[in-house]
N, C-alpha and C. Protein backbone atom coordinates (compact mmCIF):
# COMPACT_ATOMS: atom_id res chain seq x y z
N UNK A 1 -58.08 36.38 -64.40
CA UNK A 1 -58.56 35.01 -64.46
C UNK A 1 -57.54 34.20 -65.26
N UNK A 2 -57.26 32.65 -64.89
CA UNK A 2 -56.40 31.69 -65.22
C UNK A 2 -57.02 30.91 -65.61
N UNK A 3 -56.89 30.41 -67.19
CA UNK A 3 -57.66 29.31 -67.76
C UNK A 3 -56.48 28.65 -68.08
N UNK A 4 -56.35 27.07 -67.63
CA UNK A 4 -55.26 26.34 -67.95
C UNK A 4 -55.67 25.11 -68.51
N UNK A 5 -55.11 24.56 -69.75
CA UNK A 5 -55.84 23.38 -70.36
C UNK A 5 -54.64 22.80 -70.49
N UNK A 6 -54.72 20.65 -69.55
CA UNK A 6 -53.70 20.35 -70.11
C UNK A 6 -53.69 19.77 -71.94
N UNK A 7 -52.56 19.59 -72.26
CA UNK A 7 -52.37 19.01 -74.00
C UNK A 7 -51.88 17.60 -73.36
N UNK A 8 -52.91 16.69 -73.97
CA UNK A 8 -52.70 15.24 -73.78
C UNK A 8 -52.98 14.79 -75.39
N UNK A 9 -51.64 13.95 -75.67
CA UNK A 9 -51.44 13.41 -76.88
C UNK A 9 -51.85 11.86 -76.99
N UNK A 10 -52.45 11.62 -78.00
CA UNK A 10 -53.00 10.07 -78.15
C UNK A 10 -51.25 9.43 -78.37
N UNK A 11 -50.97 8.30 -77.40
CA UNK A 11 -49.56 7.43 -77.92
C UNK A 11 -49.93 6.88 -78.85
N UNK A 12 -50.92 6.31 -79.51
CA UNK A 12 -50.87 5.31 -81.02
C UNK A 12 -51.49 5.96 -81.94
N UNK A 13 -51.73 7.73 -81.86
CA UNK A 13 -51.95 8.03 -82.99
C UNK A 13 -53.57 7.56 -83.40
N UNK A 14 -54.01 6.76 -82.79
CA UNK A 14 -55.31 6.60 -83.01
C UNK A 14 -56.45 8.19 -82.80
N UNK A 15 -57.70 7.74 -83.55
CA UNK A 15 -58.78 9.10 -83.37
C UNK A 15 -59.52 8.71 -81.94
N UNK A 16 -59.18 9.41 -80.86
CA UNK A 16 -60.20 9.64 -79.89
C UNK A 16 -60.73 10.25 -79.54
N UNK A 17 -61.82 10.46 -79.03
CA UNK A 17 -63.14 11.40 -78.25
C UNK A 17 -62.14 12.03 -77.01
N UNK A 18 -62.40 13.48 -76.85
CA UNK A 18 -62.10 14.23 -76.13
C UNK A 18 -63.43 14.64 -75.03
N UNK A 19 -63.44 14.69 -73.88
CA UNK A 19 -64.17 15.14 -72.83
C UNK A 19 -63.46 16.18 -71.95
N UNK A 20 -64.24 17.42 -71.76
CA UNK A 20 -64.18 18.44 -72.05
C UNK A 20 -64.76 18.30 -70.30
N UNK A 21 -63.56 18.69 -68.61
CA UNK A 21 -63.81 18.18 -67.72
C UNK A 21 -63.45 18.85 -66.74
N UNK A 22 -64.15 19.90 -66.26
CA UNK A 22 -64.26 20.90 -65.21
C UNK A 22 -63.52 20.79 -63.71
N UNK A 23 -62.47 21.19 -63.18
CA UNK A 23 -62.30 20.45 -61.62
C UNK A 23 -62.40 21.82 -60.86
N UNK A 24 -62.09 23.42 -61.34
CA UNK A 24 -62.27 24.27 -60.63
C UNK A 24 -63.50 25.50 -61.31
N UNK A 25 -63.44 26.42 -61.10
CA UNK A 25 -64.09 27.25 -61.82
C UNK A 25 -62.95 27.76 -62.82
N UNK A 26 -62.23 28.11 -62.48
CA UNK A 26 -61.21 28.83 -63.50
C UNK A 26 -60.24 27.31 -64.20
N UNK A 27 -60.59 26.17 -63.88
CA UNK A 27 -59.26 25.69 -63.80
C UNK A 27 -59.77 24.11 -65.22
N UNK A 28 -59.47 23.82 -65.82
CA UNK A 28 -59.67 22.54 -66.66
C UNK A 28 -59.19 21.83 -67.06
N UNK A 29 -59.53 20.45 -67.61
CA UNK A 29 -58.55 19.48 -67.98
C UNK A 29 -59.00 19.01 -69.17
N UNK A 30 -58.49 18.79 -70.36
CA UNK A 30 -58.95 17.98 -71.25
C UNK A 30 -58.39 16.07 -71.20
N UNK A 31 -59.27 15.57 -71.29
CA UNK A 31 -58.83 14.26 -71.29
C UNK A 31 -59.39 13.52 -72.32
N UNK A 32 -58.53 12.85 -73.08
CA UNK A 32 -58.49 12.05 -74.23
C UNK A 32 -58.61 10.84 -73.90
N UNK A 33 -60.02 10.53 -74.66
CA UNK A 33 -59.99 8.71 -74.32
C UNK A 33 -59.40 7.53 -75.81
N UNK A 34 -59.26 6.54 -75.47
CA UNK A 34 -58.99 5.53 -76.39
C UNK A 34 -59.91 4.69 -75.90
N UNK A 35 -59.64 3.66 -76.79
CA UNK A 35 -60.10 1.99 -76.47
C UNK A 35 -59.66 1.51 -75.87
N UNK A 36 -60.68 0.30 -74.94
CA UNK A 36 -60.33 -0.86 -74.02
C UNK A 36 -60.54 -2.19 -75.09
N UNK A 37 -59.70 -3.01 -74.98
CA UNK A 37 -60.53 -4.35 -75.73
C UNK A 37 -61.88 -4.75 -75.83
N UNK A 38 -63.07 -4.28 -74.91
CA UNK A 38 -63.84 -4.27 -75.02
C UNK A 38 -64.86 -3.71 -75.31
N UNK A 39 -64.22 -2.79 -75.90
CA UNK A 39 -64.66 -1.01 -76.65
C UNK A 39 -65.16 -0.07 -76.10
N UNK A 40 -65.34 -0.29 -74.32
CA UNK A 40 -65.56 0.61 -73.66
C UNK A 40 -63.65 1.53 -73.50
N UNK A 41 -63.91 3.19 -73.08
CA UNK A 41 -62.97 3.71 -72.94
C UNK A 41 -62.12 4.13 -72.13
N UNK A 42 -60.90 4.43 -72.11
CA UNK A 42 -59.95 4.64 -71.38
C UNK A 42 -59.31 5.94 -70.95
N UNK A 43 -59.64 6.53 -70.24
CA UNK A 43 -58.98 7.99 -70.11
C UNK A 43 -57.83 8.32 -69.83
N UNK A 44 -57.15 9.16 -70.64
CA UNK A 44 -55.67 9.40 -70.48
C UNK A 44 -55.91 10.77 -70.36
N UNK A 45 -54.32 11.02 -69.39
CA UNK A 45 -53.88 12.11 -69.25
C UNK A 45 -52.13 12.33 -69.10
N UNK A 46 -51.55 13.50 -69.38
CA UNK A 46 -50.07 13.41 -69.51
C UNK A 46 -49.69 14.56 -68.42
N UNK A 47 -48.65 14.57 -67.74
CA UNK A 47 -47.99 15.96 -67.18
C UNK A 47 -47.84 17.38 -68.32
N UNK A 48 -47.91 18.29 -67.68
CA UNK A 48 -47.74 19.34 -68.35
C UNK A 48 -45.78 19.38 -68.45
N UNK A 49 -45.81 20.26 -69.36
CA UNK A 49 -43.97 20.71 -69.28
C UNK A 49 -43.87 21.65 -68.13
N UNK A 50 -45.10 22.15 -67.57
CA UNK A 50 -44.64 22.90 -66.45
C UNK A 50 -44.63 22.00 -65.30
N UNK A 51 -45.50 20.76 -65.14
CA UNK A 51 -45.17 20.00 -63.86
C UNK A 51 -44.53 19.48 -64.03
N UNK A 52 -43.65 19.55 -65.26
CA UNK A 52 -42.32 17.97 -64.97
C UNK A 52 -41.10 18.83 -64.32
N UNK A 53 -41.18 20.37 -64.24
CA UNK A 53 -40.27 20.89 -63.75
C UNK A 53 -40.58 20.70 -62.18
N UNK A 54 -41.58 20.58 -61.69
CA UNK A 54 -42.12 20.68 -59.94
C UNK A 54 -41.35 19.01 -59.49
N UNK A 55 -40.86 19.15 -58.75
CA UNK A 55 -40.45 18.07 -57.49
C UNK A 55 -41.81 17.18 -56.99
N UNK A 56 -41.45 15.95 -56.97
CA UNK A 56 -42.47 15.10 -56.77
C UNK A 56 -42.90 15.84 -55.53
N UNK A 57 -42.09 16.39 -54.81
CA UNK A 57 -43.32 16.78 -53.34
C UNK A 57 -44.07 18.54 -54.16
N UNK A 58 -43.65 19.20 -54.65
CA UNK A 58 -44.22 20.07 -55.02
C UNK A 58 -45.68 19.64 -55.67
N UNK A 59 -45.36 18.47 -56.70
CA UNK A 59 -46.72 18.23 -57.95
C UNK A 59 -47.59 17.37 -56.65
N UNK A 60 -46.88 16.90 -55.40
CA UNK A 60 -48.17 16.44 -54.74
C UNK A 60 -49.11 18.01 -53.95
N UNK A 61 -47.99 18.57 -53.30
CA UNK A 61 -49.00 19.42 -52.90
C UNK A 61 -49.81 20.08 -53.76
N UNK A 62 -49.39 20.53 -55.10
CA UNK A 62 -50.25 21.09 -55.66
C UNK A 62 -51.85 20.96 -56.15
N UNK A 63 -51.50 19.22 -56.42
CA UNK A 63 -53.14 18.17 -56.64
C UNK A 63 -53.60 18.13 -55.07
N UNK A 64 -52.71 17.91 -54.31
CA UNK A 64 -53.48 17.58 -52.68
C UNK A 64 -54.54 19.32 -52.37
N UNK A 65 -53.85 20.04 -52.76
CA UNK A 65 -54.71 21.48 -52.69
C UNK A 65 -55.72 21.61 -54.11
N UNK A 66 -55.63 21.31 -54.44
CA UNK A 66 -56.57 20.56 -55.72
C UNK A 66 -57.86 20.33 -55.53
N UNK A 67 -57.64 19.13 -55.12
CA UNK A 67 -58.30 18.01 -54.84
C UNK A 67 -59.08 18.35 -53.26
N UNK A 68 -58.23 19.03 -52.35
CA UNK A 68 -58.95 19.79 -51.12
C UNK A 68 -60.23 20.58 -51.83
N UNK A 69 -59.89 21.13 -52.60
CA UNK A 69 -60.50 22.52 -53.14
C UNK A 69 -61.96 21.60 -53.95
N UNK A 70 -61.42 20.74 -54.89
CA UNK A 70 -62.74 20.69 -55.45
C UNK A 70 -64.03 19.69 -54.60
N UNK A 71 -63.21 18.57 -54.29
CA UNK A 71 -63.80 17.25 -53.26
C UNK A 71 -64.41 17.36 -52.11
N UNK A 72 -63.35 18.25 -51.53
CA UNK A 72 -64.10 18.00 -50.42
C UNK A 72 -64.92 19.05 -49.69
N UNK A 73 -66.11 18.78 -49.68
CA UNK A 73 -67.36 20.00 -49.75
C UNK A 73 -68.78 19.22 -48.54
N UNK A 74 -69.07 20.34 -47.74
CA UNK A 74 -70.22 19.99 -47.21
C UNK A 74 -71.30 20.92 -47.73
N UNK A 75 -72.10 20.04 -48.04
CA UNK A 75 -72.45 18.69 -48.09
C UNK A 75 -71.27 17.97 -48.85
N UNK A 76 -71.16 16.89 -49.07
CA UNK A 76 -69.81 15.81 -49.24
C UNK A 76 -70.28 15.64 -51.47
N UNK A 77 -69.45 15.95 -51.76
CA UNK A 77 -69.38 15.46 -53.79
C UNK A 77 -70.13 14.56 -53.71
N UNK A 78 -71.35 14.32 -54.57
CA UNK A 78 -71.53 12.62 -54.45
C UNK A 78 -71.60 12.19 -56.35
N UNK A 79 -71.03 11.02 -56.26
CA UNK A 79 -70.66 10.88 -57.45
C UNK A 79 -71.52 9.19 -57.72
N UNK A 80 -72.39 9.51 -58.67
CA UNK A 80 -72.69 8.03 -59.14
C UNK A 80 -72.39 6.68 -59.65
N UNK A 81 -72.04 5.85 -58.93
CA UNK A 81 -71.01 4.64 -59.93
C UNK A 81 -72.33 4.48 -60.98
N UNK A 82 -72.04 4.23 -62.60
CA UNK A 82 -72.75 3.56 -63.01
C UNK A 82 -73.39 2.24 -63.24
N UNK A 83 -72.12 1.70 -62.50
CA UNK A 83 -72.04 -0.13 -62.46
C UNK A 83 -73.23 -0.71 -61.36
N UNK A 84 -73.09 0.06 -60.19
CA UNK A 84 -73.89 -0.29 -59.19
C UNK A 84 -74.88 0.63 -59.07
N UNK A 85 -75.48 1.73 -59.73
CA UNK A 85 -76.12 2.78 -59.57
C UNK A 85 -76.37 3.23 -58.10
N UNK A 86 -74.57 3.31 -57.70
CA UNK A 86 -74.81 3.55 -56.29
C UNK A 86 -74.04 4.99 -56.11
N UNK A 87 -74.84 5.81 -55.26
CA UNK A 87 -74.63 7.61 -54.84
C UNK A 87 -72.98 7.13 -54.17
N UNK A 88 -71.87 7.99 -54.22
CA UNK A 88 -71.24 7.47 -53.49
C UNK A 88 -70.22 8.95 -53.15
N UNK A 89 -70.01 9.11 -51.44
CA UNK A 89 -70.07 10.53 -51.24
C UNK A 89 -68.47 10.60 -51.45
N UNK A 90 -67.58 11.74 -51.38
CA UNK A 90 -66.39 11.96 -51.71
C UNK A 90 -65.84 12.24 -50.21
N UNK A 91 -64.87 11.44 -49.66
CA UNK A 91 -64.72 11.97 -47.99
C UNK A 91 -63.62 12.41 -47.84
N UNK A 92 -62.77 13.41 -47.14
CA UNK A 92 -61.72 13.50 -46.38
C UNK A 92 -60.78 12.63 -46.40
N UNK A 93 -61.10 11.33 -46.24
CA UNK A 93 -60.25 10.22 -46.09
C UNK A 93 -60.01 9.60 -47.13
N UNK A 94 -60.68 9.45 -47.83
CA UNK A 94 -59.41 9.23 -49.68
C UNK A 94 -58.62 10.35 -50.09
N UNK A 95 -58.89 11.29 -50.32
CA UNK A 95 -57.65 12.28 -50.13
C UNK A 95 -56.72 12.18 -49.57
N UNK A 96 -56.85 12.23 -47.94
CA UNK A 96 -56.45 11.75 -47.26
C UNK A 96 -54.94 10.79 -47.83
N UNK A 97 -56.04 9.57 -48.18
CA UNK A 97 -55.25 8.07 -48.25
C UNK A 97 -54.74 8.29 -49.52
N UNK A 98 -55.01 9.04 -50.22
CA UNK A 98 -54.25 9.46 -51.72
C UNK A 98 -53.20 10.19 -51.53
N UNK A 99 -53.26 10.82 -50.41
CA UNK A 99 -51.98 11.62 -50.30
C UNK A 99 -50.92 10.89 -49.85
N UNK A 100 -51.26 10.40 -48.26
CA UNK A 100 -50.08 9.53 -47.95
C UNK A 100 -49.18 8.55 -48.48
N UNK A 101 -49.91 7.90 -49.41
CA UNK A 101 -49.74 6.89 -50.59
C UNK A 101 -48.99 6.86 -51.79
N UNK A 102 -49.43 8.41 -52.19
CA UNK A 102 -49.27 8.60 -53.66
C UNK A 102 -47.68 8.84 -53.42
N UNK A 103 -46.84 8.07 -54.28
CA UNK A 103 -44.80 8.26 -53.84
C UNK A 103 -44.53 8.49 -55.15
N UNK A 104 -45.26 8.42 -56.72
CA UNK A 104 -44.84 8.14 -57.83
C UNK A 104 -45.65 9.33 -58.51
N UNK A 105 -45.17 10.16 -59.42
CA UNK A 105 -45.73 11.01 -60.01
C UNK A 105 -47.06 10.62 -60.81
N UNK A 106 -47.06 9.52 -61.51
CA UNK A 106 -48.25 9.19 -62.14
C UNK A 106 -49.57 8.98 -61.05
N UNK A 107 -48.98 8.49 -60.23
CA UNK A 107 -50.15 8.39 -59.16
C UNK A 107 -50.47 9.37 -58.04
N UNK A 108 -49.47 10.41 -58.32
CA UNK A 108 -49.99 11.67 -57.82
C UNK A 108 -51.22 12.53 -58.87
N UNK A 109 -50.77 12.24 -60.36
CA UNK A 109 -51.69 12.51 -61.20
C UNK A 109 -53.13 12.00 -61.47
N UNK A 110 -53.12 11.09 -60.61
CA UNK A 110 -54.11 10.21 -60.84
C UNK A 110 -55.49 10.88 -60.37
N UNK A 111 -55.27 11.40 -59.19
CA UNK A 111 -56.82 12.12 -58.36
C UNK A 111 -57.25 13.21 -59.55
N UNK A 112 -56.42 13.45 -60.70
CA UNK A 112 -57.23 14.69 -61.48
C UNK A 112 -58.35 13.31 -62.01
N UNK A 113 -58.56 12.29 -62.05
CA UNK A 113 -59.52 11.30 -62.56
C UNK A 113 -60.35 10.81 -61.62
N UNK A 114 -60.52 11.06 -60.47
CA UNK A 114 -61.56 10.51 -59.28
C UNK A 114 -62.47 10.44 -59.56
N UNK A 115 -63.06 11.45 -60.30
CA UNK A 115 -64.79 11.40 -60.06
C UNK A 115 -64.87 10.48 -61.51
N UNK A 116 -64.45 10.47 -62.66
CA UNK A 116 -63.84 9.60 -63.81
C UNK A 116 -64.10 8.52 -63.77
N UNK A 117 -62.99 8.39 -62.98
CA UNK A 117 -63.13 6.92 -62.47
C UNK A 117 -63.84 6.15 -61.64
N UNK A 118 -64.53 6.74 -60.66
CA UNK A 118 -65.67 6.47 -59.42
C UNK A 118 -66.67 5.82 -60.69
N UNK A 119 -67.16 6.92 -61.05
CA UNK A 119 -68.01 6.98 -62.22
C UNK A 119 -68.09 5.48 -63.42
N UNK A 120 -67.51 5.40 -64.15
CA UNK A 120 -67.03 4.45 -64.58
C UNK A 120 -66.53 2.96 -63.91
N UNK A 121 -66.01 3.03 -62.79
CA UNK A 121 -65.20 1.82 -62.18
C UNK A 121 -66.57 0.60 -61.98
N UNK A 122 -66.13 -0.46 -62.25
CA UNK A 122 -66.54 -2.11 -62.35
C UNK A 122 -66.51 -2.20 -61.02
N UNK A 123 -67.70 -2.99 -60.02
CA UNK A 123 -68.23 -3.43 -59.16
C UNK A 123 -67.22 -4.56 -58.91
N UNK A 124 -66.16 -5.03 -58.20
CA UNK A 124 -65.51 -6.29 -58.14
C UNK A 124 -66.70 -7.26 -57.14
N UNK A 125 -66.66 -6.77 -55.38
CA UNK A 125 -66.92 -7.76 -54.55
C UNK A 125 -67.26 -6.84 -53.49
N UNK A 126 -68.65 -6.96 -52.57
CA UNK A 126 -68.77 -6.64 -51.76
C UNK A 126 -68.37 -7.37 -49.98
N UNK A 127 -67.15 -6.97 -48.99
CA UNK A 127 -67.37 -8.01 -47.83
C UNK A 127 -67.59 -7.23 -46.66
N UNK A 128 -67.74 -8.42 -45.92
CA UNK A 128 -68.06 -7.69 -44.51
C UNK A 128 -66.48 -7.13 -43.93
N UNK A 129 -66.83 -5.75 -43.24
CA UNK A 129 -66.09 -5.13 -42.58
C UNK A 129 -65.02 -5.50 -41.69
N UNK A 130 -63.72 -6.42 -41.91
CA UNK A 130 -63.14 -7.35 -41.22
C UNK A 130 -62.21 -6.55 -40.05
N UNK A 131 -62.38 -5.80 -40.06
CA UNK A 131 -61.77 -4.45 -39.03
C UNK A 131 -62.75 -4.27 -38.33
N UNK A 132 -64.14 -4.56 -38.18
CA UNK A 132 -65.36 -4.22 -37.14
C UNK A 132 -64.78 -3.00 -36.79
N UNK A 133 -64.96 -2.07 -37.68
CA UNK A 133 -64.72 -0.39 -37.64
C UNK A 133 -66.46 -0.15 -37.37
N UNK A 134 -66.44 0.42 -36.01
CA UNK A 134 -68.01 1.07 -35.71
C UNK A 134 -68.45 1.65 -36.56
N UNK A 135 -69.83 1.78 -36.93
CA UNK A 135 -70.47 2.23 -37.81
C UNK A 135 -70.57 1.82 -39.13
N UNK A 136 -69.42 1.14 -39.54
CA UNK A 136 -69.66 0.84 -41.13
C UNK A 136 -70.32 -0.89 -40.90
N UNK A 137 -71.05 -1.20 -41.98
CA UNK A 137 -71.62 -1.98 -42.48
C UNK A 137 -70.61 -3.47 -43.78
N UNK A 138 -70.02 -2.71 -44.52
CA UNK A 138 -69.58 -3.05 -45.50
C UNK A 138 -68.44 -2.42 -46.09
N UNK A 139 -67.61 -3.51 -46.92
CA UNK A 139 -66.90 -2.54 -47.91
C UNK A 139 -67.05 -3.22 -49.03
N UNK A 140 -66.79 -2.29 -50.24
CA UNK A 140 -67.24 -3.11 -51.33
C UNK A 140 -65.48 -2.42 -52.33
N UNK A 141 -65.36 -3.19 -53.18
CA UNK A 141 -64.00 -3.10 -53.70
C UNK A 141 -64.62 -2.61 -55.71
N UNK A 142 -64.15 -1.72 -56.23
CA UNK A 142 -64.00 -1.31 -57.35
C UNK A 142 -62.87 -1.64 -58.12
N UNK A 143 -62.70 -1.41 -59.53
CA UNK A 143 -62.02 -1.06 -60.60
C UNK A 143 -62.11 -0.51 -61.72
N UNK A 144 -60.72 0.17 -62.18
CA UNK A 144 -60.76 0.94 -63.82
C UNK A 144 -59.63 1.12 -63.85
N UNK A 145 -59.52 1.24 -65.33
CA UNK A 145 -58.39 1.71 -65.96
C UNK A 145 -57.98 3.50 -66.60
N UNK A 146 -56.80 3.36 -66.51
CA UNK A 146 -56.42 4.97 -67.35
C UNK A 146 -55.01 4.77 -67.82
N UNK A 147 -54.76 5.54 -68.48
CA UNK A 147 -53.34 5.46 -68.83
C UNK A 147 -53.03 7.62 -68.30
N UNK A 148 -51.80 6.83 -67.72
CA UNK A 148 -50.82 8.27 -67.51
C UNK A 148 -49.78 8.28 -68.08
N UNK A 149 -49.35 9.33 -68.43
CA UNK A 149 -47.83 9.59 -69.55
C UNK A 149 -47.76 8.16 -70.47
N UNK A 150 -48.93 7.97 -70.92
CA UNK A 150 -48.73 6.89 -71.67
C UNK A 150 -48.32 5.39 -71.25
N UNK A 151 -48.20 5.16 -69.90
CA UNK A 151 -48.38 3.92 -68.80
C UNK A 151 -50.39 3.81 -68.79
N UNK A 152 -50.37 2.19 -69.24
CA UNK A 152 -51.86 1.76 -68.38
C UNK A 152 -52.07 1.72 -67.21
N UNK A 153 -52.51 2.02 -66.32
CA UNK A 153 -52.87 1.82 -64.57
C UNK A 153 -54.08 1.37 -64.38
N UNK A 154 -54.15 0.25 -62.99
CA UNK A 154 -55.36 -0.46 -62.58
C UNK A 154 -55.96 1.01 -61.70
N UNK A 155 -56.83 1.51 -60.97
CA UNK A 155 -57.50 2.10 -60.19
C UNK A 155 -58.09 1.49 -59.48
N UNK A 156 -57.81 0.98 -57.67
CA UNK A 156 -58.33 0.61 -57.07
C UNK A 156 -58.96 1.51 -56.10
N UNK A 157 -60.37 1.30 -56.02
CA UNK A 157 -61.10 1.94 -55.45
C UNK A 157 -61.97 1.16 -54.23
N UNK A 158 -61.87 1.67 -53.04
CA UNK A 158 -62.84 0.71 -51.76
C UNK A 158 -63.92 1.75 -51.66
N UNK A 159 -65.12 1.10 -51.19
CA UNK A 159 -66.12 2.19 -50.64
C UNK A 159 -66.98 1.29 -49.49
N UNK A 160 -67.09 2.21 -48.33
CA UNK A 160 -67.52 1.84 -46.97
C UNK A 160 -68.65 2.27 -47.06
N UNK A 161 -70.12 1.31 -46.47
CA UNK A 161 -71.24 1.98 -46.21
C UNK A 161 -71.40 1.89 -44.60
N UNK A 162 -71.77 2.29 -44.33
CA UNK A 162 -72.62 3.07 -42.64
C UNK A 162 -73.62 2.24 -42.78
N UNK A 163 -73.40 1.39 -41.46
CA UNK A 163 -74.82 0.74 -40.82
C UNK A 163 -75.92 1.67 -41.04
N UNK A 164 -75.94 2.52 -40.11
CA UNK A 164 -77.07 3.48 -39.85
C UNK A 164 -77.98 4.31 -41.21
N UNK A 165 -76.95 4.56 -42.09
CA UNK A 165 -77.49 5.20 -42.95
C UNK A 165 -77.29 4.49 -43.74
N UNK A 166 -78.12 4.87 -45.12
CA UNK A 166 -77.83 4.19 -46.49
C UNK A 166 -76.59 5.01 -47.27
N UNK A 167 -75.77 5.29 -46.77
CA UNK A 167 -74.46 5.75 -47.65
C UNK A 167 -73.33 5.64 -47.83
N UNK A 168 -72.32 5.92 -48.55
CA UNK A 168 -71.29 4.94 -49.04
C UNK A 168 -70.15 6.20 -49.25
N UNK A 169 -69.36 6.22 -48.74
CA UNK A 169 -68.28 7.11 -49.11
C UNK A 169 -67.16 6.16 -49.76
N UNK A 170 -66.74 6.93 -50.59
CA UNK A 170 -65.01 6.81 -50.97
C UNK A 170 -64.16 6.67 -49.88
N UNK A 171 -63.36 5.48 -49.71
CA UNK A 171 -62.02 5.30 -48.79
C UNK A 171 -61.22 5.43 -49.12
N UNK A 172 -60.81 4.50 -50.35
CA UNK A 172 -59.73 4.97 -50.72
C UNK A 172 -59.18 4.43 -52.32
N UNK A 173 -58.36 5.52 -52.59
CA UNK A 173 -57.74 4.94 -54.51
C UNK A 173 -57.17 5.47 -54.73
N UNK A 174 -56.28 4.38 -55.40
CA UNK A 174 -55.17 4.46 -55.88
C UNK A 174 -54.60 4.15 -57.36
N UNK A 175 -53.51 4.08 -57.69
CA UNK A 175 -53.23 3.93 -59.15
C UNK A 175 -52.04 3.20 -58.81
N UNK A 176 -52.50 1.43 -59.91
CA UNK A 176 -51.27 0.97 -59.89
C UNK A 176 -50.85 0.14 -61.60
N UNK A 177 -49.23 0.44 -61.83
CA UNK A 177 -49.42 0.04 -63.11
C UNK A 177 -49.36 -1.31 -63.67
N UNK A 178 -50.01 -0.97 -64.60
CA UNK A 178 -50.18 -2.95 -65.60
C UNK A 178 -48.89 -3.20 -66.54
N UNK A 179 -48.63 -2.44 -67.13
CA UNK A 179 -47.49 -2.44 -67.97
C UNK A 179 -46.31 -2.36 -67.59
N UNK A 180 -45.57 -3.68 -67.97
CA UNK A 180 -44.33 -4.05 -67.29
C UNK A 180 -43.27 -3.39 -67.79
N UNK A 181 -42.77 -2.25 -66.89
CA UNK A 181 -41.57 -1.24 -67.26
C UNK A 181 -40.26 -1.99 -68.36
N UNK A 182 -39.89 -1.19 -69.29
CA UNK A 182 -39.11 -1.73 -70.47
C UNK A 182 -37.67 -1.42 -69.93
C-alpha cells in the first residue's frame, strides 16, 4: 500500500487550517487554506518535487487517470454547492473539458480541487441554453478561488440542468489566473 501526502507551504507565513482530503483509497492530499478578504477561505495547493520532474503531458495524464478513477462513477459523484443548495452530478464531460483545455501545469493541478470547489463556488447567473442543446433546460455559471504554487486562480465552473429531470451536472472548469505575472 501507497500513502502519498502532498507538503503545501503557506506563501505569507500566515497560520492556516489544514483539511485533511481523500481523492483515492490509498491516495491523499493535504490542502492548506488562507484568507479571502472576506474571511471566507482559500485553498491552496503546490506541485510535489516529484511532479515538477513529469512533462506537462505526463502530470496531465496522471490527474486525467485520477480524476477518471475518482469522478467518474455510476451512479455519477454528486456534490452539493452550498451557495445554491443544489445536488450537482460529476459527468464525463468536465473531465473531459478539463482535459482538453488544461495546457498549463497549474491548471492541470487544478481538478485535485473539483469537488472543493463545486462545493464552495458562488452562484454567478443562471441563462437559457443558447445552443438549444436537446434536453438541457439551463445553464447556470459558478465561481471560486484557489491559489496554486502560490498563483491566485478564478475557477470557472458551468452546470447544465435537463429539462426532463431535476438534475444538474458539471460541464465544465477551469482555472484561470488573477495575478498579473511579475
Amino acid at each position: 500500500m501507497q500513502f502519498l501526502c502532498y507538503e503545501v507551504i503557506p506563501s505569507d507565513n500566515s497560520s492556516l487550517n489544514c483539511d485533511l482530503y481523500t481523492l483515492l483509497p490509498y491516495f491523499c492530499i493535504v490542502i492548506f487554506v488562507g484568507n479571502k478578504p472576506d474571511g471566507s477561505q482559500i485553498p491552496e495547493i503546490r506541485e510535489t518535487e516529484e511532479e515538477k520532474k513529469l512533462s506537462a503531458g505526463d502530470l496531465k495524464h496522471k490527474y486525467f487517470a485520477l480524476a477518471r478513477s475518482r469522478f467518474i462513477r455510476n451512479p455519477p459523484v454528486v456534490i452539493l454547492n452550498k451557495d445554491k443548495n443544489w445536488p450537482i452530478e460529476l459527468s464525463r464531460r468536465v473531465i473531459s473539458e478539463w482535459r482538453i483545455k488544461s495546457r498549463t501545469r497549474e491548471r492541470i493541478l487544478s481538478i485535485q480541487l473539483l469537488v472543493k470547489m463545486i462545493e464552495g463556488a458562488k452562484f454567478l447567473q443562471t441563462v437559457e441554453d443558447t445552443k438549444d442543446t436537446q434536453g438541457i433546460e439551463n445553464v447556470s455559471y459558478f465561481e471560486n478561488q484557489c491559489k496554486i504554487n502560490g498563483k491566485l486562480f478564478r475557477i470557472n465552473i458551468t452546470v447544465k440542468k435537463q429539462k426532463s429531470l431535476n438534475r444538474r451536472f458539471a460541464y465544465y472548469y477551469s482555472a484561470t489566473e488573477l495575478e498579473a505575472k511579475k
